[in-house]
N, C-alpha and C. Protein backbone atom coordinates (compact mmCIF):
# COMPACT_ATOMS: atom_id res chain seq x y z
N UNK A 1 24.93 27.23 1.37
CA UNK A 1 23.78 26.82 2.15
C UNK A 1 23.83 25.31 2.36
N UNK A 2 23.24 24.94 3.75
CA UNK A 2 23.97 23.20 3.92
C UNK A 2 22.63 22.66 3.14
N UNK A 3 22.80 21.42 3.01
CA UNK A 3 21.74 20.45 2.18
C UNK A 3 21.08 20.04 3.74
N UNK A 4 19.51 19.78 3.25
CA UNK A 4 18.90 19.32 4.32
C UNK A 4 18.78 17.61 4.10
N UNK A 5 19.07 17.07 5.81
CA UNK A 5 19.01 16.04 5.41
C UNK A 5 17.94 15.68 4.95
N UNK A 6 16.72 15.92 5.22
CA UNK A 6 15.30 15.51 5.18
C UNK A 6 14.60 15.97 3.77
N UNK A 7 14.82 15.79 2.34
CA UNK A 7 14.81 17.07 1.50
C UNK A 7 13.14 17.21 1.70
N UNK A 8 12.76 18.40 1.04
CA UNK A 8 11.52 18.81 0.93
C UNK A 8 10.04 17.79 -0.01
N UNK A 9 9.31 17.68 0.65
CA UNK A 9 8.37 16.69 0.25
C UNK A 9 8.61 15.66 0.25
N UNK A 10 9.19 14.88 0.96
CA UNK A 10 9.82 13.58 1.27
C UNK A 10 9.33 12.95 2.94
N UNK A 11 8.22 12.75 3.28
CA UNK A 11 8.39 12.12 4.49
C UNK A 11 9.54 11.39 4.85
N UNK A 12 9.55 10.69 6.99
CA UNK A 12 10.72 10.06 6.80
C UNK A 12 10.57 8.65 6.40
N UNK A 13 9.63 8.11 6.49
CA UNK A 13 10.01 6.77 6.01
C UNK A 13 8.82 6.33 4.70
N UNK A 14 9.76 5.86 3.86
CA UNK A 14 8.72 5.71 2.76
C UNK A 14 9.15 4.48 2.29
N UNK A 15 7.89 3.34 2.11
CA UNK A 15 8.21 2.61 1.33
C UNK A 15 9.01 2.18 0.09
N UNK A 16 9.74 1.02 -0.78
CA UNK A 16 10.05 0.95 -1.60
C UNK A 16 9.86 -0.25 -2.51
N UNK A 17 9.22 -0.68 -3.05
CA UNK A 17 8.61 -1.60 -3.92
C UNK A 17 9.28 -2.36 -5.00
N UNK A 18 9.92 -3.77 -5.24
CA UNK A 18 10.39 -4.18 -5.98
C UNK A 18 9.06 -4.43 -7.18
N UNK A 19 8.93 -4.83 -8.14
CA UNK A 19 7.75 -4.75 -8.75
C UNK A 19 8.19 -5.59 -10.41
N UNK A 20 7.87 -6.89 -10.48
CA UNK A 20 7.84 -7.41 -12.16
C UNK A 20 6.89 -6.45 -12.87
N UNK A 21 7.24 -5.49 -13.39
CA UNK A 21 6.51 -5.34 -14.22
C UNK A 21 6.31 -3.94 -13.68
N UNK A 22 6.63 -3.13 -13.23
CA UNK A 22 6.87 -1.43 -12.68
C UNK A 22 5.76 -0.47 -13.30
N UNK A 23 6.03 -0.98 -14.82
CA UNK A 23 5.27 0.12 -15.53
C UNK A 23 3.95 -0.12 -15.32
N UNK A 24 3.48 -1.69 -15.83
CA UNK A 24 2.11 -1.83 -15.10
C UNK A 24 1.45 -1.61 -14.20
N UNK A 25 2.61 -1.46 -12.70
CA UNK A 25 1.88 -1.69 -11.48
C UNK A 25 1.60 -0.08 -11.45
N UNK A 26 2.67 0.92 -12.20
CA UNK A 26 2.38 2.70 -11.75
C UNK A 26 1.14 2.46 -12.43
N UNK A 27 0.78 2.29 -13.33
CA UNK A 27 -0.84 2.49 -14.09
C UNK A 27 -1.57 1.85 -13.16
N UNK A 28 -1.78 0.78 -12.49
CA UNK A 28 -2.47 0.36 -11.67
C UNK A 28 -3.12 1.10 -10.53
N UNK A 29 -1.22 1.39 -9.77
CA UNK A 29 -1.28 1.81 -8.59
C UNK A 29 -2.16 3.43 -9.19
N UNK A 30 -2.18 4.26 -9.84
CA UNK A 30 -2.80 5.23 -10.17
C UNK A 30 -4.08 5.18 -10.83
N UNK A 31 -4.53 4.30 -11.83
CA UNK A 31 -5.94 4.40 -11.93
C UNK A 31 -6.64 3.67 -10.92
N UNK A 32 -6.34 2.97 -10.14
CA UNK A 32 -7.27 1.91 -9.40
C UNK A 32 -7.25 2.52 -7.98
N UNK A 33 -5.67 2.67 -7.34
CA UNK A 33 -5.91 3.50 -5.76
C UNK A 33 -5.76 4.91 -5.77
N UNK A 34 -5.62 5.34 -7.07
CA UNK A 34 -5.68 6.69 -7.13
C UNK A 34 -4.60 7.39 -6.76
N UNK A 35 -3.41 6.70 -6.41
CA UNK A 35 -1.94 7.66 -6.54
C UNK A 35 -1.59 8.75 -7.53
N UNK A 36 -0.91 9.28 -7.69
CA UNK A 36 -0.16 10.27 -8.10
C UNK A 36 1.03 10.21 -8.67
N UNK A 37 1.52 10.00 -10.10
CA UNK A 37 3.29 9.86 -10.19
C UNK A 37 3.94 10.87 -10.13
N UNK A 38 4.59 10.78 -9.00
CA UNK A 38 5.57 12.24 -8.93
C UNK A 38 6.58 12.24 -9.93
N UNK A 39 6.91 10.84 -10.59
CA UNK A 39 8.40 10.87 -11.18
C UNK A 39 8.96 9.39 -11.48
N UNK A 40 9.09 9.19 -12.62
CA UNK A 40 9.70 7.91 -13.43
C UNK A 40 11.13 8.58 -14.28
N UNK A 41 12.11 7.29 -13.76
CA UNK A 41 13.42 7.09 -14.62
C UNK A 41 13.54 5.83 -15.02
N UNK A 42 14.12 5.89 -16.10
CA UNK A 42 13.82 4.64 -17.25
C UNK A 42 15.18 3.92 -16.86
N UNK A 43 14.85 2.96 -16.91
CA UNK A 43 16.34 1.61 -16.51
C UNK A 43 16.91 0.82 -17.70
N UNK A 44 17.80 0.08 -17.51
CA UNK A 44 17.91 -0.56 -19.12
C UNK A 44 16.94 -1.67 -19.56
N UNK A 45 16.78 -1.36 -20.79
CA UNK A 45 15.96 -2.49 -21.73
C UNK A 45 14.65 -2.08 -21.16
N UNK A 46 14.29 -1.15 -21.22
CA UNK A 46 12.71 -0.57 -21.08
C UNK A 46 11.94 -0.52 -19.85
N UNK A 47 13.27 -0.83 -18.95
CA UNK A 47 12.47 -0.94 -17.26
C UNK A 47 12.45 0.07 -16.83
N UNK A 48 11.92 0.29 -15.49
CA UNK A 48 11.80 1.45 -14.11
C UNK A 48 12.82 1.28 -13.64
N UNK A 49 14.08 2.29 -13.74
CA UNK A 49 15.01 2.06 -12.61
C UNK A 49 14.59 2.67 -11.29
N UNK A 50 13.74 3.87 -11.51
CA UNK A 50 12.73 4.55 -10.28
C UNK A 50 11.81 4.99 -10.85
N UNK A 51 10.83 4.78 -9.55
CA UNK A 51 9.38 5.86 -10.05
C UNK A 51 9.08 5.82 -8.42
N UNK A 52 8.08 7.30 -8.66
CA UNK A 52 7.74 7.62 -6.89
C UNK A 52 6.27 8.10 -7.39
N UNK A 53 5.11 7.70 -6.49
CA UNK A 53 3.70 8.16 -6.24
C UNK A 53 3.39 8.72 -5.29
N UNK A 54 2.73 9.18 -5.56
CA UNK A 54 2.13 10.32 -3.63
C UNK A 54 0.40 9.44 -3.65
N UNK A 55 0.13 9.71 -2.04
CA UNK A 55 -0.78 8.98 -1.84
C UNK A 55 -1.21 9.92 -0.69
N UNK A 56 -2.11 11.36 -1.60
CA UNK A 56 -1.64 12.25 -0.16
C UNK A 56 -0.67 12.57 -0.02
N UNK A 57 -0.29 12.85 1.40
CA UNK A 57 1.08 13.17 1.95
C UNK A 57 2.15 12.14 1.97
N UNK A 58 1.59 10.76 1.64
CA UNK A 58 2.42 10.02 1.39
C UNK A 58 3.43 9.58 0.19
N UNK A 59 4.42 8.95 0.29
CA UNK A 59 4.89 8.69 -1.24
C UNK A 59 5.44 7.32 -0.86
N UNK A 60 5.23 6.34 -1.86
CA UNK A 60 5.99 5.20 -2.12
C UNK A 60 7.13 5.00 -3.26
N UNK A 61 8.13 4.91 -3.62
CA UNK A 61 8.67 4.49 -4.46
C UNK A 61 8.97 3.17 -4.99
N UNK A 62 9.08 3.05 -6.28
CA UNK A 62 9.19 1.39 -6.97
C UNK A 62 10.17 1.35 -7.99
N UNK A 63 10.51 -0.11 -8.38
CA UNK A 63 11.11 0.07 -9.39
C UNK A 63 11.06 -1.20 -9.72
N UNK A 64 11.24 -2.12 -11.27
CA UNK A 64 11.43 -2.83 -11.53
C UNK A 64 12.62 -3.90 -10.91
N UNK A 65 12.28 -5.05 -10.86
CA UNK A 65 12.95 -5.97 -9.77
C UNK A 65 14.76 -5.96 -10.75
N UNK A 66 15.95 -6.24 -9.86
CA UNK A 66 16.74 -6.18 -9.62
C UNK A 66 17.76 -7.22 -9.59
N UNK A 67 17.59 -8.28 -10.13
CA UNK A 67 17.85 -9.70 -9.40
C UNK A 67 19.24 -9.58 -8.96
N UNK A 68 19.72 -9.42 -10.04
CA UNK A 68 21.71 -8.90 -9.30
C UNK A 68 22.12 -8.22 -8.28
N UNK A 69 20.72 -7.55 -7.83
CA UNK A 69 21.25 -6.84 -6.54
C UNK A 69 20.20 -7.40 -5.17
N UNK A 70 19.42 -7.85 -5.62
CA UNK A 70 18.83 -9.21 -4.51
C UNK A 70 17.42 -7.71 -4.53
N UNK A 71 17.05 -7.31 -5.80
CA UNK A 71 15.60 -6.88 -5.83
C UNK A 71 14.96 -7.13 -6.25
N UNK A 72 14.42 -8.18 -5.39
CA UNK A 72 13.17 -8.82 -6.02
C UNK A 72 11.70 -8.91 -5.15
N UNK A 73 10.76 -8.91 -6.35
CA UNK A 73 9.28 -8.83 -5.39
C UNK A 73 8.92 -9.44 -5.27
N UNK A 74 7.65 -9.80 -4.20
CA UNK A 74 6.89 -10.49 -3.35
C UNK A 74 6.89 -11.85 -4.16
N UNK A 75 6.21 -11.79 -5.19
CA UNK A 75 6.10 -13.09 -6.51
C UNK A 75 7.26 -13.99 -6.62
N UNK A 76 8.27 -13.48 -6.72
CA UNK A 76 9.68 -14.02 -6.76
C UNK A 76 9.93 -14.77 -5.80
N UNK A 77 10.10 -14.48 -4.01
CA UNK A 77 10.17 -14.30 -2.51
C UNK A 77 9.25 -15.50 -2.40
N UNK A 78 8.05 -15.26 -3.12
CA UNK A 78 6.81 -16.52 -2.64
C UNK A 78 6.65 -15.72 -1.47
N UNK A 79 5.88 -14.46 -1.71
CA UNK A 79 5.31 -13.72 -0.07
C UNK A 79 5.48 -12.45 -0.12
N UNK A 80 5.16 -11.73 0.95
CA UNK A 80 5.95 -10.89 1.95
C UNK A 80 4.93 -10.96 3.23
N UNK A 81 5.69 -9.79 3.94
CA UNK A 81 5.76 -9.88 5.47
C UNK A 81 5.11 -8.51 5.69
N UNK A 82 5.18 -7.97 4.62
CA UNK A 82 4.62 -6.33 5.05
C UNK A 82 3.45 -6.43 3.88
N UNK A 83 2.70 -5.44 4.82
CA UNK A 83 1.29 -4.64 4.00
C UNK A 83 1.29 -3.38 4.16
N UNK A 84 1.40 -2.79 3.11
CA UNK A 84 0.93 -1.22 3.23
C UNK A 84 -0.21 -0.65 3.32
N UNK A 85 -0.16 -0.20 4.21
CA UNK A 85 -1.69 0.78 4.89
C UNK A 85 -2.48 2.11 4.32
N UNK A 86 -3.40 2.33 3.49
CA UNK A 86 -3.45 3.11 2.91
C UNK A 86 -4.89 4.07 3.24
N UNK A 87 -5.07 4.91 3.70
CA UNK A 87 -6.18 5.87 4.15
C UNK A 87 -6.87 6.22 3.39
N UNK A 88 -8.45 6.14 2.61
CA UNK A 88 -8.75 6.19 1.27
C UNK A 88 -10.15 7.38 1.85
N UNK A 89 -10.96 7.79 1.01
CA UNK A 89 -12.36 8.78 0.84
C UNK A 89 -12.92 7.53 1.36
N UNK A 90 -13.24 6.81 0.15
CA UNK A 90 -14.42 5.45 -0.09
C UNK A 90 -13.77 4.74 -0.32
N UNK A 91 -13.79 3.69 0.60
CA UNK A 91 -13.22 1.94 0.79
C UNK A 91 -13.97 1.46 -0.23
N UNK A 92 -14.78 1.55 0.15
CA UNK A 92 -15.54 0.60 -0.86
C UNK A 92 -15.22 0.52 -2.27
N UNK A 93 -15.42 1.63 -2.66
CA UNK A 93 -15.46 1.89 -4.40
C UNK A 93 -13.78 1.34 -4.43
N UNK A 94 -13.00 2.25 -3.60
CA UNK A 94 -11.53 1.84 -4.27
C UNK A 94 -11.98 0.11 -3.82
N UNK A 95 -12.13 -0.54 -2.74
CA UNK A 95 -12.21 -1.75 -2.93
C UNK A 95 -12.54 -2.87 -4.19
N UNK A 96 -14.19 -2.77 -4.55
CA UNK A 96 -14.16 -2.90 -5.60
C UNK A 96 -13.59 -2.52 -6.74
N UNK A 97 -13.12 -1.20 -7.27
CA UNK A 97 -12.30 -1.19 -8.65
C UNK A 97 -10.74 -2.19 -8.55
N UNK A 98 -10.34 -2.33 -7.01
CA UNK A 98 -9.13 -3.28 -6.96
C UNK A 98 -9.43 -4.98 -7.09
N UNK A 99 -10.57 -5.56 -6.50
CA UNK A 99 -10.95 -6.53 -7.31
C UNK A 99 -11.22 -6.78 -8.75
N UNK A 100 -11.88 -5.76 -9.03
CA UNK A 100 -12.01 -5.99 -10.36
C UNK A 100 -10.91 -5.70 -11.35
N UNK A 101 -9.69 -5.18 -11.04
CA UNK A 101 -8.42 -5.13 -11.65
C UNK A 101 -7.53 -5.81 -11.15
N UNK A 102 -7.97 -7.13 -11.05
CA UNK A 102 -7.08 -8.34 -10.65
C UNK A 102 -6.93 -8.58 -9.17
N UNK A 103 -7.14 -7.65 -8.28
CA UNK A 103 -6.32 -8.18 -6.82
C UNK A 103 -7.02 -9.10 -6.44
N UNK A 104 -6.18 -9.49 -5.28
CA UNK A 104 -7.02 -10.96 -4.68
C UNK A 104 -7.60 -10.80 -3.23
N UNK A 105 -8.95 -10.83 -2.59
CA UNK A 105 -8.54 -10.69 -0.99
C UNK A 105 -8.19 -11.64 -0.05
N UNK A 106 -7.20 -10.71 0.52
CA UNK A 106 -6.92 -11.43 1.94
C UNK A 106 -7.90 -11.62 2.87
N UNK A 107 -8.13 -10.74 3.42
CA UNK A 107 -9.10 -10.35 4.73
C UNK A 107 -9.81 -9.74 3.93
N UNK A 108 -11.35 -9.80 4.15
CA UNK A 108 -12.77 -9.06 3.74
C UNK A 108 -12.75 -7.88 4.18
N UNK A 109 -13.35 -6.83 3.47
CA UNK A 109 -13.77 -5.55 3.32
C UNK A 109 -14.87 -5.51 4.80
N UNK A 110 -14.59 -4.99 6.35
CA UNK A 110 -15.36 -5.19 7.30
C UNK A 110 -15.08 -4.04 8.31
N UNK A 111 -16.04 -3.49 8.39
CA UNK A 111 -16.34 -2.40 9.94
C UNK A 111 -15.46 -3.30 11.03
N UNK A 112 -13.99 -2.62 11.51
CA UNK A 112 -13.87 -2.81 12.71
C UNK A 112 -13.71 -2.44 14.19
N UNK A 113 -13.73 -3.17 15.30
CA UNK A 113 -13.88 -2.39 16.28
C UNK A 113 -13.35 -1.04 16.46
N UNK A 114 -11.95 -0.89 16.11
CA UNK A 114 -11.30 0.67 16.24
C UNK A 114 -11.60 1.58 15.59
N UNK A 115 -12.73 1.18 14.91
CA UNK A 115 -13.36 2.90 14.26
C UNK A 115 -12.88 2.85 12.65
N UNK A 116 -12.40 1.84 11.92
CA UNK A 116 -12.03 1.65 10.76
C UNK A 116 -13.07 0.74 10.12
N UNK A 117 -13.46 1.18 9.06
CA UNK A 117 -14.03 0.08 8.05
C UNK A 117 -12.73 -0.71 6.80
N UNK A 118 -11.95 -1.45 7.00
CA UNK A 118 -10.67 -1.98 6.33
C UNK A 118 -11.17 -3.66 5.71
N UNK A 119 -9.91 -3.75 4.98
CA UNK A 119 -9.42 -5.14 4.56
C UNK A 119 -8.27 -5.17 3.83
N UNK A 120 -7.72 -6.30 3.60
CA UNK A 120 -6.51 -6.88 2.91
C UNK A 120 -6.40 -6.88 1.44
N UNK A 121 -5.52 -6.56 0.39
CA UNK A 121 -6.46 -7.73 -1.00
C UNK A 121 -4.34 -7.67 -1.28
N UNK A 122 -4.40 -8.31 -2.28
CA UNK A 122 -2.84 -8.63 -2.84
C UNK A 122 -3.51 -8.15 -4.19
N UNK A 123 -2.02 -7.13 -4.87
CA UNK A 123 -2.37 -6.50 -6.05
C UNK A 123 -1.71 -7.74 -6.98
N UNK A 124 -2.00 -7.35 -8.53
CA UNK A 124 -1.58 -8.04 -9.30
C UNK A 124 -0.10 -8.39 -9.48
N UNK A 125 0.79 -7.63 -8.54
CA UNK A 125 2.19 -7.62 -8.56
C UNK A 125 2.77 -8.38 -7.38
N UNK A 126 1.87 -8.98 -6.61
CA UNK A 126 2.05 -9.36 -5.19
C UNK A 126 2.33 -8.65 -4.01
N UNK A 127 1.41 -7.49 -4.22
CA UNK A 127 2.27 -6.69 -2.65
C UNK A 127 1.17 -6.65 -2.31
N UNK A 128 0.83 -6.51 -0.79
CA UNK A 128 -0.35 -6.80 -0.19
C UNK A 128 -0.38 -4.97 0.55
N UNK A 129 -1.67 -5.16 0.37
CA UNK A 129 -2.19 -3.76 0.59
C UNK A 129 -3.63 -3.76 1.59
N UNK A 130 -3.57 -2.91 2.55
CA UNK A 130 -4.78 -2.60 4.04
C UNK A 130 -5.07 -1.42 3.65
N UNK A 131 -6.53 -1.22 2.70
CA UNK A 131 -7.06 -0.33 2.53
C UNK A 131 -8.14 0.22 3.50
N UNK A 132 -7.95 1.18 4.16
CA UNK A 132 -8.96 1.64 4.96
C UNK A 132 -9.08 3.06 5.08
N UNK A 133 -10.73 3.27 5.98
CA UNK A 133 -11.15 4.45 5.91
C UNK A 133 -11.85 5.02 7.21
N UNK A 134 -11.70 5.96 7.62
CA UNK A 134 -12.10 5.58 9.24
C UNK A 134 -13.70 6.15 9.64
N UNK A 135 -13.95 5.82 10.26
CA UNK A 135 -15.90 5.79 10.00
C UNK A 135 -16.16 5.68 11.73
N UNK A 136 -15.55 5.94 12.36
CA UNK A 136 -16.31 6.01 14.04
C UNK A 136 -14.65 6.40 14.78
N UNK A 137 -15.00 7.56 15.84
CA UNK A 137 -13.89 8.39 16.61
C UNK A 137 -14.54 6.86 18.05
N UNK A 138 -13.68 6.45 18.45
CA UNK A 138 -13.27 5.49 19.65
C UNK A 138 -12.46 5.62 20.64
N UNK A 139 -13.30 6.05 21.93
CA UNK A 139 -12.35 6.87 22.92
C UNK A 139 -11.44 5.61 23.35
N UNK A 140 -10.45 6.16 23.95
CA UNK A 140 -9.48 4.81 24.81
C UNK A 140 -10.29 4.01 25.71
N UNK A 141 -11.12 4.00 26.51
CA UNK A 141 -11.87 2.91 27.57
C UNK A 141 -12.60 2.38 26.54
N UNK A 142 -13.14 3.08 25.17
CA UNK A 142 -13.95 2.20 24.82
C UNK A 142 -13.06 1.36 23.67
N UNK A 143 -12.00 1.55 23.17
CA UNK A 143 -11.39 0.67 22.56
C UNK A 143 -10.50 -0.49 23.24
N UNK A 144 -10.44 -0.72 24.34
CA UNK A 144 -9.98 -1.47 25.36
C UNK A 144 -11.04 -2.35 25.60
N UNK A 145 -12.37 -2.09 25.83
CA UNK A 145 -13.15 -3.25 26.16
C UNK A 145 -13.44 -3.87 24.67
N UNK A 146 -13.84 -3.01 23.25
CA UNK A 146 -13.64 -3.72 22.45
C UNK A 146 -12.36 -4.54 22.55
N UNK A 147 -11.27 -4.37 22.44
CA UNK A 147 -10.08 -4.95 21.89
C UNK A 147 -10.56 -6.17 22.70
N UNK A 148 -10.91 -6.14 24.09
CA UNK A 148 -11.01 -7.51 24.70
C UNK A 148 -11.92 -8.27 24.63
N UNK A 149 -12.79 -7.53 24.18
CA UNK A 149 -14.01 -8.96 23.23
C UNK A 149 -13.96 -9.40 22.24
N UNK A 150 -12.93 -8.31 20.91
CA UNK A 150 -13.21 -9.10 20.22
C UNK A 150 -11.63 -10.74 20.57
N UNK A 151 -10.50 -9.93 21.55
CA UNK A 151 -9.81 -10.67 21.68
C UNK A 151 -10.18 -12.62 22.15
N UNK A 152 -11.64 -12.17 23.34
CA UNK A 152 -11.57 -13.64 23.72
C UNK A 152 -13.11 -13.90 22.79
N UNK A 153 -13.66 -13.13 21.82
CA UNK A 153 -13.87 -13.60 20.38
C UNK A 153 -13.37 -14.79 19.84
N UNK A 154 -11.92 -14.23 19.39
CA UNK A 154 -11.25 -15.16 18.52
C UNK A 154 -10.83 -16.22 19.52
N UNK A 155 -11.03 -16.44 20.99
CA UNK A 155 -10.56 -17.67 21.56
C UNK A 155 -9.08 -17.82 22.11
């Protein structure tokens, strides 16, 4: 029987997370946004060589940073460039329990025009995360005249 490329329960594109500190961030990433660990393998000297969470239908995988092989996280980098987007019940509550377990915000917790109530925060590991929840259906004409107010909004 041929192997599928796509294996089973695997969306196609899934994040992958360098992470100081792996083990902390799976406890995090699971008591605070409420992930799921599908699966941890232990690396040398007590690290994550992998671990994978579901988020929903989603899954991210992580692992303790890498330096010999140029894996390293956000903290290290001084940054990143990506935020992961995450679809929640209640913004809010997960909002607050992520402040209060260290994250920092970026962008404020705010109703926006496209029918999302969202914001930014950076977890304790440095990866920046867009938690949102969607709270108003926005037909196309009417998200077009928003988009253009709030566009000449901002100037």
């Amino acid at each position: 029987m041929p192997v599928k490329p796509i294996p089973d329960g695997y969306p196609r594109v899934i994040p992958y997370l360098a992470v100081d500190g792996a083990a902390k961030a799976l406890d995090w990433y699971t008591s605070v946004l409420g992930a799921t660990e599908r699966m941890r393998m232990p690396g040398p000297e007590g690290t994550i060589g992998h671990a994978e969470i579901e988020f929903g239908d989603s899954v991210v995988m992580l692992a303790d940073e890498y330096p010999e092989i140029g894996h390293l996280g956000p903290n290290k980098l001084k940054g990143t460039p990506v935020s992961i987007c995450v679809y929640v019940e209640n913004v809010d509550d997960v909002w607050k329990r992520a402040l209060d377990a260290g994250a920092t915000e970026a962008q404020p917790l705010e109703d926006k025009f496209y029918g999302d109530r969202s914001g930014t925060f950076k977890d304790p590991f440095g990866h920046s995360w867009n938690l949102m929840m969607h709270i108003e259906d926005v037909s196309p004409e009417e998200m077009e005249k928003r988009a253009a107010a709030y566009m000449q909004q901002q100037g």
